[in-house]
C-alpha atoms as a PDB file:
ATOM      1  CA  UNK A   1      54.357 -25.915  20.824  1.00  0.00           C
ATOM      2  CA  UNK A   2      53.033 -23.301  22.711  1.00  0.00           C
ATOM      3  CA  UNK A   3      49.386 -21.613  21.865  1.00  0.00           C
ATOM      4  CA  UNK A   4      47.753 -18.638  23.051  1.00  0.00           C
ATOM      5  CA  UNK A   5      44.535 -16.862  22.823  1.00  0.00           C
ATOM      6  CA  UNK A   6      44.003 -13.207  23.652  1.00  0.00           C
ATOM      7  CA  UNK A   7      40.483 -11.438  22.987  1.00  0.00           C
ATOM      8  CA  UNK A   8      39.191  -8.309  23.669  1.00  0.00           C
ATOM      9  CA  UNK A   9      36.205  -6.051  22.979  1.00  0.00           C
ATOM     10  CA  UNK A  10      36.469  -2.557  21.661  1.00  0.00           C
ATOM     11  CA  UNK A  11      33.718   0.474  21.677  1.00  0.00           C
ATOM     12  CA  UNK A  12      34.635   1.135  17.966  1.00  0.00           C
ATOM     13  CA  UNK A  13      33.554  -0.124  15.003  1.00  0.00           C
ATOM     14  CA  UNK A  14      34.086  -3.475  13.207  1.00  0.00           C
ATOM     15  CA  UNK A  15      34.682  -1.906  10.029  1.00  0.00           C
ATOM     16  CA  UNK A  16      37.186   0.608  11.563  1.00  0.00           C
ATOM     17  CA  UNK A  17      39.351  -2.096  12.857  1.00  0.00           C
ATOM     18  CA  UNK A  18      39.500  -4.434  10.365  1.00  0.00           C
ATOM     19  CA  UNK A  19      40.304  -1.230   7.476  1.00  0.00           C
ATOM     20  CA  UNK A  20      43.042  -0.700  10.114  1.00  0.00           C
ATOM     21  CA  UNK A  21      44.371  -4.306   9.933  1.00  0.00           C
ATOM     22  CA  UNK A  22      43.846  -5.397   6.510  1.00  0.00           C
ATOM     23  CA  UNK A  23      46.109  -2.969   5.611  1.00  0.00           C
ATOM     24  CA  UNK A  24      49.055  -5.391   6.672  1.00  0.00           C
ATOM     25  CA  UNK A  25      51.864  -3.074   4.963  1.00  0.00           C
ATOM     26  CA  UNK A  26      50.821  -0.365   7.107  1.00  0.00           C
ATOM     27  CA  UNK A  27      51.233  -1.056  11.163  1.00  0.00           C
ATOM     28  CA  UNK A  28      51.847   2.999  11.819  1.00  0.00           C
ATOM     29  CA  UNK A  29      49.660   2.090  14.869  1.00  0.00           C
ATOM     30  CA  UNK A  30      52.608   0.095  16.327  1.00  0.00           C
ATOM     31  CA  UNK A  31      54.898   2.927  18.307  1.00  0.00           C
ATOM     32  CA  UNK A  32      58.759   1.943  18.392  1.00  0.00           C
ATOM     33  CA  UNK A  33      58.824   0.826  14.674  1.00  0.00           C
ATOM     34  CA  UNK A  34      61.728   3.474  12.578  1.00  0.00           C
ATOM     35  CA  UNK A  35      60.943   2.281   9.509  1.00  0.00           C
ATOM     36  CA  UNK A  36      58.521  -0.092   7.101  1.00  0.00           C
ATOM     37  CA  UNK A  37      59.491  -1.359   4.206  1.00  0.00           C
ATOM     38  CA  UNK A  38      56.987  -3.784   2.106  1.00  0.00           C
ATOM     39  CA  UNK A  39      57.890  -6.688  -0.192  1.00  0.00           C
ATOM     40  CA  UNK A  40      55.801  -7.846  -2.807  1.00  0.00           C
ATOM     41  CA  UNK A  41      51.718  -7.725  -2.397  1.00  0.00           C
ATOM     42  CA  UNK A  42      48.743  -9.595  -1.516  1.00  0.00           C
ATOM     43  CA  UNK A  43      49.261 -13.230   0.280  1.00  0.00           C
ATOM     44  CA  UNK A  44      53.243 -13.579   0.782  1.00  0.00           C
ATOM     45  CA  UNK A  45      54.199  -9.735   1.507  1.00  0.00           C
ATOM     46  CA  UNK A  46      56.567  -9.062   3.564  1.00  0.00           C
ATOM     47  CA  UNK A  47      56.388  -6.484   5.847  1.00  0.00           C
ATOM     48  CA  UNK A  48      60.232  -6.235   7.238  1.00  0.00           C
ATOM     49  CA  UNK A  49      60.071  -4.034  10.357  1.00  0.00           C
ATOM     50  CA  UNK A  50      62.913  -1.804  10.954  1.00  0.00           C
ATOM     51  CA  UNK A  51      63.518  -1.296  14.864  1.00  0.00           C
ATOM     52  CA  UNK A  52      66.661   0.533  16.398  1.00  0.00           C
ATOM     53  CA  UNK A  53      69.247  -1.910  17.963  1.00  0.00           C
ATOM     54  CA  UNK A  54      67.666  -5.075  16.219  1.00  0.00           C
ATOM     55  CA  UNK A  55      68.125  -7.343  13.106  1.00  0.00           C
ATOM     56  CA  UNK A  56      65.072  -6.526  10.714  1.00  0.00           C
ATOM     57  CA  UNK A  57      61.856  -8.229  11.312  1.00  0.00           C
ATOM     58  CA  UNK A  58      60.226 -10.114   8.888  1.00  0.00           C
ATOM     59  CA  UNK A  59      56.143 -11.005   8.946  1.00  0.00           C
ATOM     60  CA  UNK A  60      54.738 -12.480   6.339  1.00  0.00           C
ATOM     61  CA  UNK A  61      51.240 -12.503   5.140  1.00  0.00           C
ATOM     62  CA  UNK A  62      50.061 -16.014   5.336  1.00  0.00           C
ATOM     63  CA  UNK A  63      45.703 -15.686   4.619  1.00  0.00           C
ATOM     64  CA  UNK A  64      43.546 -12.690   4.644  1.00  0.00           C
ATOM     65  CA  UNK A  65      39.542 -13.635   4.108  1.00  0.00           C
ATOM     66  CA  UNK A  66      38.180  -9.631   3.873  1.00  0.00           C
ATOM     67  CA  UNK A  67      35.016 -11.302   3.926  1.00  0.00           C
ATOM     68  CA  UNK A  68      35.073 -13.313   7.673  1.00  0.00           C
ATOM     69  CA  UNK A  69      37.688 -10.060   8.878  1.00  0.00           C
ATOM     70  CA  UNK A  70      40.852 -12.547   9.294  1.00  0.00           C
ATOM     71  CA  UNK A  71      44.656 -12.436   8.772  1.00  0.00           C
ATOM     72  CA  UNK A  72      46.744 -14.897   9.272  1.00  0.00           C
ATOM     73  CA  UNK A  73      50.676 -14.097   9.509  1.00  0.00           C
ATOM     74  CA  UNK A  74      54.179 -15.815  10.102  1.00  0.00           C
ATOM     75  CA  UNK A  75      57.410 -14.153  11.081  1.00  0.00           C
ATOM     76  CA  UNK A  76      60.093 -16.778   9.509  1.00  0.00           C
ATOM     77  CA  UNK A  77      62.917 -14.049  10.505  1.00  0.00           C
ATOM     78  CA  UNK A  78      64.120 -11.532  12.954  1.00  0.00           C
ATOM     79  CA  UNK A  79      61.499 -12.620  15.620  1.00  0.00           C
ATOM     80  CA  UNK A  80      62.559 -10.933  19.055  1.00  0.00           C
ATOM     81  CA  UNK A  81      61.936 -13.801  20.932  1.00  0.00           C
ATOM     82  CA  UNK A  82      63.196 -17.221  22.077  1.00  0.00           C
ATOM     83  CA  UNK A  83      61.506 -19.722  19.274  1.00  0.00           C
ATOM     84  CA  UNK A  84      60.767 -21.088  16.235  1.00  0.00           C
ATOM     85  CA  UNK A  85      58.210 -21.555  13.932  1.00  0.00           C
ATOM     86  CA  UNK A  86      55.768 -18.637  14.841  1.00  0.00           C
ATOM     87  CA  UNK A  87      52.687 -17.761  13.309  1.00  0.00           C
ATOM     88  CA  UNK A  88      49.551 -15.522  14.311  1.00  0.00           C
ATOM     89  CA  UNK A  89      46.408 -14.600  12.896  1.00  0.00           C
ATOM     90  CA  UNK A  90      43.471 -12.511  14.141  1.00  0.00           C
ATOM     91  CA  UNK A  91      39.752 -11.746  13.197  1.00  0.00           C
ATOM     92  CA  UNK A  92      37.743  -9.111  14.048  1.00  0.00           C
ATOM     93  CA  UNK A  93      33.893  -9.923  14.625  1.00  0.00           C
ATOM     94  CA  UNK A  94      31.187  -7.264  15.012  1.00  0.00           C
ATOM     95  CA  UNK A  95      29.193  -6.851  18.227  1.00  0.00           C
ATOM     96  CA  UNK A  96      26.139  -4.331  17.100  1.00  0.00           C
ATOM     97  CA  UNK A  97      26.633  -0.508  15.935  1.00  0.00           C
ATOM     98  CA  UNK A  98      30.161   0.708  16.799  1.00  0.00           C
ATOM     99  CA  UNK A  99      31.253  -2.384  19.015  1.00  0.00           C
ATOM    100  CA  UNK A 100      33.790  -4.559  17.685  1.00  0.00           C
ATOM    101  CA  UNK A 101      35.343  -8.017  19.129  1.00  0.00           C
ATOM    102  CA  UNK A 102      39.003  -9.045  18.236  1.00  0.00           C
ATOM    103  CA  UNK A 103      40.773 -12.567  18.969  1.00  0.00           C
ATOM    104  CA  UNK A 104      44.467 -12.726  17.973  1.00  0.00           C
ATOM    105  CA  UNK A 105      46.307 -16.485  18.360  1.00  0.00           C
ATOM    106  CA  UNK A 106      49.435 -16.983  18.431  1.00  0.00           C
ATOM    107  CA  UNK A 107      52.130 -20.031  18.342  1.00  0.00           C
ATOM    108  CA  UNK A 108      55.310 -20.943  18.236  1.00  0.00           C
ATOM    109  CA  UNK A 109      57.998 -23.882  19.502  1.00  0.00           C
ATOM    110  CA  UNK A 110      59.925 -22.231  22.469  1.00  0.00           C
ATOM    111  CA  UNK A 111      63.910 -21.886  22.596  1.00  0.00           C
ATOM    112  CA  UNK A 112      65.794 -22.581  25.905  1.00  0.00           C
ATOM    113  CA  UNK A 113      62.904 -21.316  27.962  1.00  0.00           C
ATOM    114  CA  UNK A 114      59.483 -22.832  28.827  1.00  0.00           C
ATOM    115  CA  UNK A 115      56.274 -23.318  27.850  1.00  0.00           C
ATOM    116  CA  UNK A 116      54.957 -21.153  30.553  1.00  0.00           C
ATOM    117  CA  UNK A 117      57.629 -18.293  30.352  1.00  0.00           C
ATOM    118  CA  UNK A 118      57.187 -18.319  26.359  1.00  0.00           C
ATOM    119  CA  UNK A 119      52.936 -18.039  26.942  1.00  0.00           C
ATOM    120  CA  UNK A 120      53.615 -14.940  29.002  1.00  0.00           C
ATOM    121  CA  UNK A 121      55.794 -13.419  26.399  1.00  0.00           C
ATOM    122  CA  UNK A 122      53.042 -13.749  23.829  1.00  0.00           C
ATOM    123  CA  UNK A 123      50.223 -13.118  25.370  1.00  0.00           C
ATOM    124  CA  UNK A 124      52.382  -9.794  26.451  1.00  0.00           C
ATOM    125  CA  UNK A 125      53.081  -9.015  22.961  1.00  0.00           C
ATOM    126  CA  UNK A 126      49.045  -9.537  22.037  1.00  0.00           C
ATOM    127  CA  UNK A 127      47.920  -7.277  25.176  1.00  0.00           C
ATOM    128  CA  UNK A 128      49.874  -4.535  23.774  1.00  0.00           C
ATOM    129  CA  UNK A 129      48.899  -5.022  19.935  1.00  0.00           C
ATOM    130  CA  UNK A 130      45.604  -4.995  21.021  1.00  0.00           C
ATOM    131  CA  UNK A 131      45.989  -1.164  23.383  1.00  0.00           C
ATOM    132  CA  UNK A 132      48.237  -0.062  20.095  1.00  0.00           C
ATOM    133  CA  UNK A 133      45.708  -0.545  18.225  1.00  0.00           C
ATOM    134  CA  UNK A 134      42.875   0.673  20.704  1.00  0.00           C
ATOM    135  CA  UNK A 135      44.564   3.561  21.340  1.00  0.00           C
ATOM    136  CA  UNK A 136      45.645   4.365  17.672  1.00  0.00           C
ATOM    137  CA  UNK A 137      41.817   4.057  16.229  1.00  0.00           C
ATOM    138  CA  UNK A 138      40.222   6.073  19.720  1.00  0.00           C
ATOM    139  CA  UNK A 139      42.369   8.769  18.788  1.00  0.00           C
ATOM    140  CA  UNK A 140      41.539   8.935  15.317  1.00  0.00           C
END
């Protein structure tokens, strides 16, 4: 099982980012997605991302705590990568008027490739959630 950690602070708002990710139907932040469609509500949506050239991806809402700013999510089909068993979550912690800090974790049981090549590919995918969403809330 691979795990990974990627954190980073932002000059915006706690309470912009987290409206922005509590909304886990909505990930119009993400570039490259064609289409959204959401399944069900609340703790076990899905939100099955529609991306040209690929199989559907499925993520599923596994926790949300509004309260403590954390979402917890698995993706039991479609995943673009090499493994198995994946799930994430993230939570968004204040740092003082209009500073925010976000951690996202990730995991998942790699699939004929390593530990260290799978780690990459995550903590890829986090680096570039985290400048989507940056960039998506700076412009706002």
């Amino acid at each position: 099982m691979v795990n990974v950690h990627l954190a980073r602070d932002f000059d915006i708002a706690a309470d912009k980012v987290w409206a922005l990710l509590e909304e886990f139907g909505n990930i119009s932040w993400a570039p490259g997605i064609d289409k959204t469609e959401v399944i069900g509500e609340g703790i076990g949506m899905i939100r099955r991302l529609h991306i040209a050239g690929m199989e559907p991806i499925d993520e599923v809402l596994t926790a949300m705590d509004k309260s403590a700013m954390t979402f917890a999510y698995n993706i039991p089909r479609g995943i673009p990568m090499p493994v198995t068993d994946y799930s994430a979550n993230a939570k968004v912690t204040p740092l003082g008027e209009g500073r925010c800090h976000i951690d996202w974790y990730g995991r998942a049981e790699p699939v004929g490739v390593s530990e260290k090549e799978l780690g990459a590919m995550l903590t890829g995918t986090y680096e570039l959630l985290l400048q989507w969403i940056h960039d998506y809330l700076a412009a706002a």
